[in-house]
C-alpha atoms as a PDB file:
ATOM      1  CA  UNK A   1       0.848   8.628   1.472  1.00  0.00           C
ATOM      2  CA  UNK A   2      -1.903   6.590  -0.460  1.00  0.00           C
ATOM      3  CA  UNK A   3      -3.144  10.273  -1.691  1.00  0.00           C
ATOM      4  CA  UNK A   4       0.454  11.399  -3.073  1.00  0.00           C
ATOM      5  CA  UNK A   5       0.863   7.847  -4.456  1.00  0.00           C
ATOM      6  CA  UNK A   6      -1.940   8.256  -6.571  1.00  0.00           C
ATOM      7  CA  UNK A   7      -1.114  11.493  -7.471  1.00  0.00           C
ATOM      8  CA  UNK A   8       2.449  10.743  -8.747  1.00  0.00           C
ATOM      9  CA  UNK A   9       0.785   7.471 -10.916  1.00  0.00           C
ATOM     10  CA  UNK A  10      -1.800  10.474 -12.822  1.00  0.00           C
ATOM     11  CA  UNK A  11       1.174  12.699 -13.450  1.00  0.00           C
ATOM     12  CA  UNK A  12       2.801   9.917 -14.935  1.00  0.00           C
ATOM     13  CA  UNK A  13       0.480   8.680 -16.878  1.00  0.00           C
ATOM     14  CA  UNK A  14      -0.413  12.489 -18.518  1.00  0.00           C
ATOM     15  CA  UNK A  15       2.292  13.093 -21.152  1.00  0.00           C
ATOM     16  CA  UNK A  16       1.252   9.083 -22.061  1.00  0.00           C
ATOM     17  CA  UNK A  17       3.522   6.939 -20.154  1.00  0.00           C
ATOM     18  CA  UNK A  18       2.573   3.556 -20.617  1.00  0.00           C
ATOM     19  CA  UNK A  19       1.378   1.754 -18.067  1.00  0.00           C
ATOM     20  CA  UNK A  20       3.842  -0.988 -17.327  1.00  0.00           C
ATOM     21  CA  UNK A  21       6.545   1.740 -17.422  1.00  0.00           C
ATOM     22  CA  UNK A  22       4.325   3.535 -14.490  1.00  0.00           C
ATOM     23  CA  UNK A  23       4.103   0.620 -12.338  1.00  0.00           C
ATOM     24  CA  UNK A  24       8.218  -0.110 -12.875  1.00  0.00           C
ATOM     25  CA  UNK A  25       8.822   3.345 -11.399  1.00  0.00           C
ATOM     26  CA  UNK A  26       6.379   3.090  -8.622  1.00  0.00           C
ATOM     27  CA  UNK A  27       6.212  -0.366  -7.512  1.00  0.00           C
ATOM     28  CA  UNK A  28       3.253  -0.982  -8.173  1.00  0.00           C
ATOM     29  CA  UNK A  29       1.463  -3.739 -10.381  1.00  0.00           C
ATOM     30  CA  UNK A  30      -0.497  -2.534 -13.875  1.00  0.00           C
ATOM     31  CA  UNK A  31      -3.897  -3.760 -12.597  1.00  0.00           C
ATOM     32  CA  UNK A  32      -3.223  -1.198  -9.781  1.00  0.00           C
ATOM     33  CA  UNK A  33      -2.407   1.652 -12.019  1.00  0.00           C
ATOM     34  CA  UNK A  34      -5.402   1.112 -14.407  1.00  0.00           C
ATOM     35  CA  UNK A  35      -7.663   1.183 -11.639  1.00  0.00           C
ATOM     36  CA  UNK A  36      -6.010   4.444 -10.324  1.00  0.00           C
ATOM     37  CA  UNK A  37      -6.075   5.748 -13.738  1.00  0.00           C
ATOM     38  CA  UNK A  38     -10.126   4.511 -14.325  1.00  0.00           C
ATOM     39  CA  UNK A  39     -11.022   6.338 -11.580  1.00  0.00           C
ATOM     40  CA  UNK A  40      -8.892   9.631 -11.560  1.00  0.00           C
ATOM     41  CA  UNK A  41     -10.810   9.672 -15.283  1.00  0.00           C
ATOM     42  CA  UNK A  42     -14.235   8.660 -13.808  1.00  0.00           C
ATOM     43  CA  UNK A  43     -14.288  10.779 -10.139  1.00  0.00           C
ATOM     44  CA  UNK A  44     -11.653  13.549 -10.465  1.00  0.00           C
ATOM     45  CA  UNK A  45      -9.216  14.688  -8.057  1.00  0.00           C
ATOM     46  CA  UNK A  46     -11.644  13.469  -5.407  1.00  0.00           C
ATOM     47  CA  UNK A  47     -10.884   9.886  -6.068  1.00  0.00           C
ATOM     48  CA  UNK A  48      -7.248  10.570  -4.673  1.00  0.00           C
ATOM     49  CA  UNK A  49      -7.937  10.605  -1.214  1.00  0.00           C
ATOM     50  CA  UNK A  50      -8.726   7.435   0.385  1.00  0.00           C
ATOM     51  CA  UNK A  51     -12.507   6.659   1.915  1.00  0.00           C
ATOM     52  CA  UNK A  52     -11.176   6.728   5.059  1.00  0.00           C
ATOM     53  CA  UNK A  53     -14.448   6.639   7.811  1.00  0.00           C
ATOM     54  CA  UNK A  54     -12.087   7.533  11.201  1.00  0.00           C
ATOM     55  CA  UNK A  55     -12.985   5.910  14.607  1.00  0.00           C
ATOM     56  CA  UNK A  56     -12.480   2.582  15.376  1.00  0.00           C
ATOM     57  CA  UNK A  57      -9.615   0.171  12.693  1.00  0.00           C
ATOM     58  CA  UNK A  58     -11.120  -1.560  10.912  1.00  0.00           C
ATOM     59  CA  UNK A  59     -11.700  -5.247  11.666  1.00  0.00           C
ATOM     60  CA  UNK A  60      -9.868  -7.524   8.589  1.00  0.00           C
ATOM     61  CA  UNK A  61     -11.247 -10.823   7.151  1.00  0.00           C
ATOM     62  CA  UNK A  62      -9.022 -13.899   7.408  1.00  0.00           C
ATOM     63  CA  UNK A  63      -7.953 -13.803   4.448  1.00  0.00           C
ATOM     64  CA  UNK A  64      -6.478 -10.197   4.862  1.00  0.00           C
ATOM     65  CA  UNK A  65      -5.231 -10.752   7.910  1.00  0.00           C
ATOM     66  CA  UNK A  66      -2.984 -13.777   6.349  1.00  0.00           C
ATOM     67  CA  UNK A  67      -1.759 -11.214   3.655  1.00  0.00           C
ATOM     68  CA  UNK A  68      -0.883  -8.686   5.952  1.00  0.00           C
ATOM     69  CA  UNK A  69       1.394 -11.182   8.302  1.00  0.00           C
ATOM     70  CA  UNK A  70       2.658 -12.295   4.880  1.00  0.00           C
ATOM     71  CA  UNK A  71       3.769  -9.222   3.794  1.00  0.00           C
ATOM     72  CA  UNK A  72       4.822  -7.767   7.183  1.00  0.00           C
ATOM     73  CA  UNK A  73       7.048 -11.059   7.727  1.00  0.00           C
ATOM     74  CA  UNK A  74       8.892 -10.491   4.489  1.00  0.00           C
ATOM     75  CA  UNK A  75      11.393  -8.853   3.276  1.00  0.00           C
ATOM     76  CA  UNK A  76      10.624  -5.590   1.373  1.00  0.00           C
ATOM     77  CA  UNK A  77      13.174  -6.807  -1.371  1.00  0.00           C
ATOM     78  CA  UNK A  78      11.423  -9.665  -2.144  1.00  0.00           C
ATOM     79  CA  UNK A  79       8.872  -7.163  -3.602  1.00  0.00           C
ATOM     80  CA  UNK A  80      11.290  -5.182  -5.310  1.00  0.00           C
ATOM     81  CA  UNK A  81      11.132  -2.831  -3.312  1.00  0.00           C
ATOM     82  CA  UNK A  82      14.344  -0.422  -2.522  1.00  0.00           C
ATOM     83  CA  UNK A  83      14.745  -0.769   1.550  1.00  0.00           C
ATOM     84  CA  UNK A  84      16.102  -3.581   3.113  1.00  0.00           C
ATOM     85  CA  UNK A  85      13.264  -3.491   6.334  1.00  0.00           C
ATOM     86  CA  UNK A  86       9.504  -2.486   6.763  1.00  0.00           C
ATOM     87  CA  UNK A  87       8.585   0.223   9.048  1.00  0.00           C
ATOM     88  CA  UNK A  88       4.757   0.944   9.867  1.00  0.00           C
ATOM     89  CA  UNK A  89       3.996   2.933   6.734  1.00  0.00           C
ATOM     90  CA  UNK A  90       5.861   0.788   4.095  1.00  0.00           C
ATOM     91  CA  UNK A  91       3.231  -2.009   4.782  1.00  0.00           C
ATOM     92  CA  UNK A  92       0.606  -0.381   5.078  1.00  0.00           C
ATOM     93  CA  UNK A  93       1.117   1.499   1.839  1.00  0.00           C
ATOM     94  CA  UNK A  94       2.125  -1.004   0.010  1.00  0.00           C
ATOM     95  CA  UNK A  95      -0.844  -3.280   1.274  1.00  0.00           C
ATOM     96  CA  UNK A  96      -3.076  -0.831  -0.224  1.00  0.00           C
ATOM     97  CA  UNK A  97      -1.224  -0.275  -3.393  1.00  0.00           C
ATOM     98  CA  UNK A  98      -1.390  -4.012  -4.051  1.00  0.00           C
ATOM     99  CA  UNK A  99      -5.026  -3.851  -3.696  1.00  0.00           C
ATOM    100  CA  UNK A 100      -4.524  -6.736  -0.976  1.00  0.00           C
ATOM    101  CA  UNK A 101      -6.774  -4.200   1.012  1.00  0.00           C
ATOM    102  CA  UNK A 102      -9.087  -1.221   0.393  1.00  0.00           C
ATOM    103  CA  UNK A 103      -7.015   1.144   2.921  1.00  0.00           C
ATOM    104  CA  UNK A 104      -5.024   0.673   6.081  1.00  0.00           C
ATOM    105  CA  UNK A 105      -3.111   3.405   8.081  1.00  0.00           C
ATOM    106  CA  UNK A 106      -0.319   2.498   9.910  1.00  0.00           C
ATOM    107  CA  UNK A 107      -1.754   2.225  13.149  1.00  0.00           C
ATOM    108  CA  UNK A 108      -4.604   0.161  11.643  1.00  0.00           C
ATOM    109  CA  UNK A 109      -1.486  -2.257  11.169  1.00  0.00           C
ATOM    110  CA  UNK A 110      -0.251  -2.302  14.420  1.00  0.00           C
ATOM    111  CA  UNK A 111      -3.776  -4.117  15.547  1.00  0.00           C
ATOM    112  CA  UNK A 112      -3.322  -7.169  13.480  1.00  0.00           C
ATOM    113  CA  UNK A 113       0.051  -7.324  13.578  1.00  0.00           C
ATOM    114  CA  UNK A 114      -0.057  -7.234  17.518  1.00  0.00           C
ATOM    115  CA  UNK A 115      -2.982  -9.953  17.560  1.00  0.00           C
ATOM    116  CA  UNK A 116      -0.550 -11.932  15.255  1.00  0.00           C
ATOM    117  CA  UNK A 117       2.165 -11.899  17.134  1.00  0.00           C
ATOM    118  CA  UNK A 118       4.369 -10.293  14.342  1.00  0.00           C
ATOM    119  CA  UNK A 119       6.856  -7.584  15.391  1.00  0.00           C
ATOM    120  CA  UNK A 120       8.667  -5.201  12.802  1.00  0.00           C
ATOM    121  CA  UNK A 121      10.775  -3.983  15.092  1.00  0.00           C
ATOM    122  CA  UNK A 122      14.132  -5.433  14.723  1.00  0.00           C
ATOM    123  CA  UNK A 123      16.449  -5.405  17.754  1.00  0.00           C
ATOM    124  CA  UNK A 124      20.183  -3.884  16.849  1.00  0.00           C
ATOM    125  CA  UNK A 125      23.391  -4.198  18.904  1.00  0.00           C
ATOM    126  CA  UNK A 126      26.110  -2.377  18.496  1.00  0.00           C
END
């Protein structure tokens, strides 16, 4: 997702849509779409894909580890975002996005959220 997100911001931005208008139609903030853009101009296609390493998740500081409970206990609304809850990839995605980390996958979420205590799961009756 983090590849095709940074994808779609370069394919904006080459017929010269301005920046602020990019980060309206992705959700993203214009720091975040500069930086994209700087490096998409400095590395190529190659700095699409995320620097991902494999094995074991990644172990986040503590101040990471208060944004992601943060962001995983709000409401994706209050971000402007367009769905009303967060499923594993939302976060994640948006996490990176934000630059609040340098890349999470979704089960890299679960971890911190478990050791947190923070569910986003929400329980529905009928």
């Amino acid at each position: 997702m983090v590849t095709w997100r940074r994808a779609q911001t370069v394919l904006l931005s080459a017929p010269g849509m301005p920046v602020a208008k990019i980060a309206e139609v992705t959700f993203t903030n214009s720091d975040r779409i500069r930086d994209v853009i700087h490096n998409f101009n400095a590395d190529g296609f190659d700095s699409l894909y995320p620097k991902c390493t494999g094995g074991h998740p990644k172990t986040f500081t503590l101040p990471e580890r208060r944004e992601i409970k943060k962001i995983a206990k709000s409401k994706p609304a209050e971000h402007g975002l367009p769905f009303a809850t967060w499923s594993l990839d939302e976060p994640a995605d948006f996490l990176v996005v934000e630059g609040m980390v340098d890349d999470i996958s979704h089960e890299g979420l679960r971890v911190p959220l478990r050791e947190e205590g923070v569910s986003l799961l929400r329980i529905r009756t009928a």
